[in-house]
Structures are given as structure tokens and as C-alpha cells.
PDB file of N, CA and C in Angstrom:
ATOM      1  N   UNK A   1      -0.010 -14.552   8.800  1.00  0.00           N
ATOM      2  CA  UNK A   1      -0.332 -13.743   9.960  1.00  0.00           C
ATOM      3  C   UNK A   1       0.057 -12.290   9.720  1.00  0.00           C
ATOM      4  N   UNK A   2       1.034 -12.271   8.963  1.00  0.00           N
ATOM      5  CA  UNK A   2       1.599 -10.741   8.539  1.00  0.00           C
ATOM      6  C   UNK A   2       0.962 -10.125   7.625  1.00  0.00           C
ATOM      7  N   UNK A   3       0.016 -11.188   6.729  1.00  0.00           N
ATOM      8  CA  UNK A   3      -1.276 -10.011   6.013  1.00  0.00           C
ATOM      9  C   UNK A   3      -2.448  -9.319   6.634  1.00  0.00           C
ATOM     10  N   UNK A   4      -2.602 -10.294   8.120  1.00  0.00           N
ATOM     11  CA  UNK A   4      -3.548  -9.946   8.295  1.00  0.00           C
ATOM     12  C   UNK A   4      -3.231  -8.981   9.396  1.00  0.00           C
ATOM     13  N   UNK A   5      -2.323  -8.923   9.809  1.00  0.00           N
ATOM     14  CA  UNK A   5      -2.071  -7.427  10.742  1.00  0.00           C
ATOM     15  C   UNK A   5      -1.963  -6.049   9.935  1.00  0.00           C
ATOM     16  N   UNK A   6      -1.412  -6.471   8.972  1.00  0.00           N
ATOM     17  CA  UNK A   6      -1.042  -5.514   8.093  1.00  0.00           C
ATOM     18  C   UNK A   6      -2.580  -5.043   7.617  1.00  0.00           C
ATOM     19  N   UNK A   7      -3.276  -6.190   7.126  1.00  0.00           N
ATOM     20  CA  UNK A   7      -4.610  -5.633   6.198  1.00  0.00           C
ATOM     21  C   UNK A   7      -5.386  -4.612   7.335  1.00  0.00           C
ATOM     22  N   UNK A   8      -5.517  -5.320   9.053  1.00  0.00           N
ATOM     23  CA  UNK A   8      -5.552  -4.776  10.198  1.00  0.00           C
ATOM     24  C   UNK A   8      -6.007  -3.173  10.598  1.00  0.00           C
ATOM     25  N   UNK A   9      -4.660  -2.837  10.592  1.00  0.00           N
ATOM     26  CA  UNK A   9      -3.854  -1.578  10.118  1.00  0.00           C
ATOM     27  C   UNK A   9      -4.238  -0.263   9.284  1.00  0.00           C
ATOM     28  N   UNK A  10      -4.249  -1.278   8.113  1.00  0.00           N
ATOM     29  CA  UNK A  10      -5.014  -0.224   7.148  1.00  0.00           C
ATOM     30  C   UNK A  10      -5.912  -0.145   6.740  1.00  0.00           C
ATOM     31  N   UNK A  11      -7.297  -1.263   7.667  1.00  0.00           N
ATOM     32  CA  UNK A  11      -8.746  -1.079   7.567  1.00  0.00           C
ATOM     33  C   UNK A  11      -8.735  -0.202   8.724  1.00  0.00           C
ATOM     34  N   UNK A  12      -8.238  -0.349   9.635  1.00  0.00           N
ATOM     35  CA  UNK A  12      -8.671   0.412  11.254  1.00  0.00           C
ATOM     36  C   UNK A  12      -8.335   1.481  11.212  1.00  0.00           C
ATOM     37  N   UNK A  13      -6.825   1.952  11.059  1.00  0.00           N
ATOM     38  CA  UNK A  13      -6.433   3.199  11.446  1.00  0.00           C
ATOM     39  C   UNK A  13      -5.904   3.927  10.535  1.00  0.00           C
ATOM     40  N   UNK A  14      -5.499   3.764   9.536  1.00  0.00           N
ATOM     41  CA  UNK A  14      -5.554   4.966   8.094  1.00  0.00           C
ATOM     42  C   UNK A  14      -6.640   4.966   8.025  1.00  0.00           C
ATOM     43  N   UNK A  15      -7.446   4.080   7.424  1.00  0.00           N
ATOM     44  CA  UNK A  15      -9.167   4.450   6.769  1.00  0.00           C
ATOM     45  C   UNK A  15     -10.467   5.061   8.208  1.00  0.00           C
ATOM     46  N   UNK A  16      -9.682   5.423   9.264  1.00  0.00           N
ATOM     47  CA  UNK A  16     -10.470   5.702   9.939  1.00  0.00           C
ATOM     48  C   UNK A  16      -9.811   7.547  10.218  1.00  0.00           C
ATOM     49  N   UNK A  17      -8.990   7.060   9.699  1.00  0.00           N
ATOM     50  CA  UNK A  17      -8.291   8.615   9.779  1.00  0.00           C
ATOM     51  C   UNK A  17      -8.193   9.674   9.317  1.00  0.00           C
ATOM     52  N   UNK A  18      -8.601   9.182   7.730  1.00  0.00           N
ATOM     53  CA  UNK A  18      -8.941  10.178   6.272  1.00  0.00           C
ATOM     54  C   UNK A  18     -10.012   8.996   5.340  1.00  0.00           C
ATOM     55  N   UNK A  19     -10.371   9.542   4.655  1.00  0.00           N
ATOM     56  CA  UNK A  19     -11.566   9.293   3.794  1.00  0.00           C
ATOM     57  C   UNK A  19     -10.482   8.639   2.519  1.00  0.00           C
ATOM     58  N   UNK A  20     -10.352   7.345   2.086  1.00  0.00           N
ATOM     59  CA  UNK A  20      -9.189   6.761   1.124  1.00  0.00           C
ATOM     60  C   UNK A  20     -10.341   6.229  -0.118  1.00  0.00           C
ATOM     61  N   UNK A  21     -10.175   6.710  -1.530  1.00  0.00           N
ATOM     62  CA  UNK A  21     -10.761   6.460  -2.618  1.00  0.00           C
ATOM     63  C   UNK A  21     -10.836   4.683  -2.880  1.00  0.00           C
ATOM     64  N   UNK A  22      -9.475   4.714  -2.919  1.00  0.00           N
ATOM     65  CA  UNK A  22      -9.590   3.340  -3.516  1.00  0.00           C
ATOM     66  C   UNK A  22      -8.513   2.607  -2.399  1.00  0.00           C
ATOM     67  N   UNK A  23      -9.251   2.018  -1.861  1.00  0.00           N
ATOM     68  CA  UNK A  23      -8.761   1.208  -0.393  1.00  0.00           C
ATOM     69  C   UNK A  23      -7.593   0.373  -0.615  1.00  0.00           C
ATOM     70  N   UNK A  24      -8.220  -0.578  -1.943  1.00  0.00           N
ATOM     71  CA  UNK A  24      -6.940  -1.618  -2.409  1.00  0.00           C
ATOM     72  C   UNK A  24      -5.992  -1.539  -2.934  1.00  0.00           C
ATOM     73  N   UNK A  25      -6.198   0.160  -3.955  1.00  0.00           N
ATOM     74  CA  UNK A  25      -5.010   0.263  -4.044  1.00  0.00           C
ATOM     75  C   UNK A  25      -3.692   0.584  -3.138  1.00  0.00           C
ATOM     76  N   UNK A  26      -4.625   1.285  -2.222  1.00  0.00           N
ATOM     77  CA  UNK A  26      -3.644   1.572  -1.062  1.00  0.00           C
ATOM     78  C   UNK A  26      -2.952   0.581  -0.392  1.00  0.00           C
ATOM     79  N   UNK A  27      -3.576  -0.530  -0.520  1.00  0.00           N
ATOM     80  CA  UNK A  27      -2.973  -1.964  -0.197  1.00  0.00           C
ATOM     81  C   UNK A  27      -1.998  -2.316  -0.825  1.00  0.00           C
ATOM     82  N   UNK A  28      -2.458  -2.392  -2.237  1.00  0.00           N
ATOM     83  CA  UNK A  28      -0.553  -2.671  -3.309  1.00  0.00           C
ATOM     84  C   UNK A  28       0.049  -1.363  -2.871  1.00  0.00           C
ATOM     85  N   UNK A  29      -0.106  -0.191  -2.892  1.00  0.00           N
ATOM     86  CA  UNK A  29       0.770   0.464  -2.603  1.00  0.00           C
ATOM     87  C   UNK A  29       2.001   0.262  -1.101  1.00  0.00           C
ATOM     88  N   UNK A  30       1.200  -0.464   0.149  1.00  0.00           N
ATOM     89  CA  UNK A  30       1.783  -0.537   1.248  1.00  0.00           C
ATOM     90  C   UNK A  30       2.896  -1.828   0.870  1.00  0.00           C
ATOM     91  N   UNK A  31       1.810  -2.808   0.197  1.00  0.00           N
ATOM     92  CA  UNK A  31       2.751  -3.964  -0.022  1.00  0.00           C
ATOM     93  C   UNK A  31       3.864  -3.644  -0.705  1.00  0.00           C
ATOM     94  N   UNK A  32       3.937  -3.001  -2.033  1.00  0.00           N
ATOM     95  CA  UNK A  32       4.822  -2.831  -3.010  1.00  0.00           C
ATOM     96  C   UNK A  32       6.392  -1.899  -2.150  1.00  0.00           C
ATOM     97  N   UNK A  33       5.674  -0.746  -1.056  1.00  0.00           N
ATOM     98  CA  UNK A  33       6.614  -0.491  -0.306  1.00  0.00           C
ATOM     99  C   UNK A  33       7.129  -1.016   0.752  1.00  0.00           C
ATOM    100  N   UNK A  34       6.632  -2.245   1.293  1.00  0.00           N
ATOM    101  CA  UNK A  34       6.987  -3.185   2.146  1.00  0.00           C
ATOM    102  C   UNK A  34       7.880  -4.347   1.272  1.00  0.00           C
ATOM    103  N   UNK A  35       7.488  -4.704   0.373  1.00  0.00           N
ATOM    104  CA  UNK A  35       8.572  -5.660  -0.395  1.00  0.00           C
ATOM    105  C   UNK A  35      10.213  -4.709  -1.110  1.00  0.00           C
ATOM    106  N   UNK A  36      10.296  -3.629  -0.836  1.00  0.00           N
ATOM    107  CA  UNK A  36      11.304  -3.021  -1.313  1.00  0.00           C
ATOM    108  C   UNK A  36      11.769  -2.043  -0.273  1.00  0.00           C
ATOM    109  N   UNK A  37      12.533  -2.714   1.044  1.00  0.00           N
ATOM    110  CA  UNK A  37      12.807  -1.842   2.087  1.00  0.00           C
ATOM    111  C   UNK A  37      14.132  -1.103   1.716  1.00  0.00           C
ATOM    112  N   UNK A  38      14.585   0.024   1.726  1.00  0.00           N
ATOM    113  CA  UNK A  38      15.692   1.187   1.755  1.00  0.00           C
ATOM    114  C   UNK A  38      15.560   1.299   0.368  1.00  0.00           C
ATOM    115  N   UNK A  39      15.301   1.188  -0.382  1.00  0.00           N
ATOM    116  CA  UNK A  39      15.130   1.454  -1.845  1.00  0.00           C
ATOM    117  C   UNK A  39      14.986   2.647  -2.822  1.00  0.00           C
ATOM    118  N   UNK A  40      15.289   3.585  -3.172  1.00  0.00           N
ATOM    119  CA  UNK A  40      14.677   4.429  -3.863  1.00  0.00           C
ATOM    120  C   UNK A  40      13.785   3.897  -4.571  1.00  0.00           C
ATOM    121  N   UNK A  41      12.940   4.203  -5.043  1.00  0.00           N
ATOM    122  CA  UNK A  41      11.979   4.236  -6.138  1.00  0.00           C
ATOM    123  C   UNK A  41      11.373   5.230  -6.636  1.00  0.00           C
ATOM    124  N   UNK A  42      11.337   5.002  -8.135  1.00  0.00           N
ATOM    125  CA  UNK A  42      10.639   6.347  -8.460  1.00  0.00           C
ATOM    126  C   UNK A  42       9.540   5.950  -9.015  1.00  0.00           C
ATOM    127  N   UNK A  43       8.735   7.400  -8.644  1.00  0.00           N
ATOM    128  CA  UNK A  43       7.737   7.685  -8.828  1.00  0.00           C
ATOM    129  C   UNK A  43       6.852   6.550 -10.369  1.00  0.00           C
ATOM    130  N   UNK A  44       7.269   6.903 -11.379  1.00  0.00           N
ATOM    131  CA  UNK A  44       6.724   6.629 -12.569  1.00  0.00           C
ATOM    132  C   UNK A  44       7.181   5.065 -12.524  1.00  0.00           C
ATOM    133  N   UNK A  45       7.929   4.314 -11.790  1.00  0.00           N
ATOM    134  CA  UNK A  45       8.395   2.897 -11.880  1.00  0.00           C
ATOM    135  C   UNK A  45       7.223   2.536 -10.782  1.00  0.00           C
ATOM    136  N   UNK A  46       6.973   3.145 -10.202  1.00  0.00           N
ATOM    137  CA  UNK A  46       5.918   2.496  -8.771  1.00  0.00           C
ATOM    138  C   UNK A  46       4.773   2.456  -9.119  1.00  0.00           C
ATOM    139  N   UNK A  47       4.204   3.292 -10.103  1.00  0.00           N
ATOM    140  CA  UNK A  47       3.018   3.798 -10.823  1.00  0.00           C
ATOM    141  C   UNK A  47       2.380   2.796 -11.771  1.00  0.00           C
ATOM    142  N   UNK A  48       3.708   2.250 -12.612  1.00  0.00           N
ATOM    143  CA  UNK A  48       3.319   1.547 -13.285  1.00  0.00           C
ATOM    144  C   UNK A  48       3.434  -0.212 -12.957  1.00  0.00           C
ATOM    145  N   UNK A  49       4.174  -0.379 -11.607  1.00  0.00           N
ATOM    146  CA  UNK A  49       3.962  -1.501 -10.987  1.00  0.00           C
ATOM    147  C   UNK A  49       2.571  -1.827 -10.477  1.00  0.00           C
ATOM    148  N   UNK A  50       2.122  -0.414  -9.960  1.00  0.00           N
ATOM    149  CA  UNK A  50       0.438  -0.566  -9.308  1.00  0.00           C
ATOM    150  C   UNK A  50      -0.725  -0.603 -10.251  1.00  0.00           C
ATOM    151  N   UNK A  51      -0.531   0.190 -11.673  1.00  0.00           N
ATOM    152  CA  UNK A  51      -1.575  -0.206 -12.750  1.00  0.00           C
ATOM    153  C   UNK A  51      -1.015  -1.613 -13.241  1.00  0.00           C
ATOM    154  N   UNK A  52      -0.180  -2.159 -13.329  1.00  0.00           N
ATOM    155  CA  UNK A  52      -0.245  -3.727 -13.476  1.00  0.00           C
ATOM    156  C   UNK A  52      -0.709  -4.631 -12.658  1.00  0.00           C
ATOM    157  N   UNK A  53      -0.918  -4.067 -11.066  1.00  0.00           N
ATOM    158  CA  UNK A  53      -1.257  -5.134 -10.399  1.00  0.00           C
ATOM    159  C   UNK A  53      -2.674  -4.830 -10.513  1.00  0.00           C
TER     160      UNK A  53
END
């Protein structure tokens, strides 16, 4: 139920808000920052988590 509010979300109201290239990635990106709450992360570690997925 929590993917699909989430997927929700960011079909309705980001992508209706700005013009988004690549939709799905924006998806691993939300997920990848939803599975790692208070976290730093950097940049080049997140980058290369999302060209693997």
C-alpha cells in the first residue's frame, strides 16, 4: 500500500509540477532516500547506487 501512495505522489504532483526526464529514475531516487532516513549521503555513493539499479 506504501508503493502505491508513494508511486501516487510522484505521478500526480511532482510530474505535474515540472516537466521530469526520466520519471523512474526519480523513483529510485525517492526510494533510495526513503530507505536511508537521517543519513548523510554523498553525492557520488547515491549516484552510483542509482546507475546500478
Amino acid at each position: 500500500m506504501v508503493d502505491s501512495l508513494i508511486a501516487t505522489v510522484l505521478a500526480w504532483d511532482v510530474l505535474q509540477m515540472t516537466k521530469i526526464a526520466k520519471p523512474t529514475l526519480l523513483g529510485h531516487l525517492f526510494a533510495l532516500a526513503a530507505a536511508l532516513p537521517a543519513q548523510a549521503v554523498s553525492y557520488p555513493k547515491m549516484l552510483g547506487q542509482l546507475q546500478d539499479a
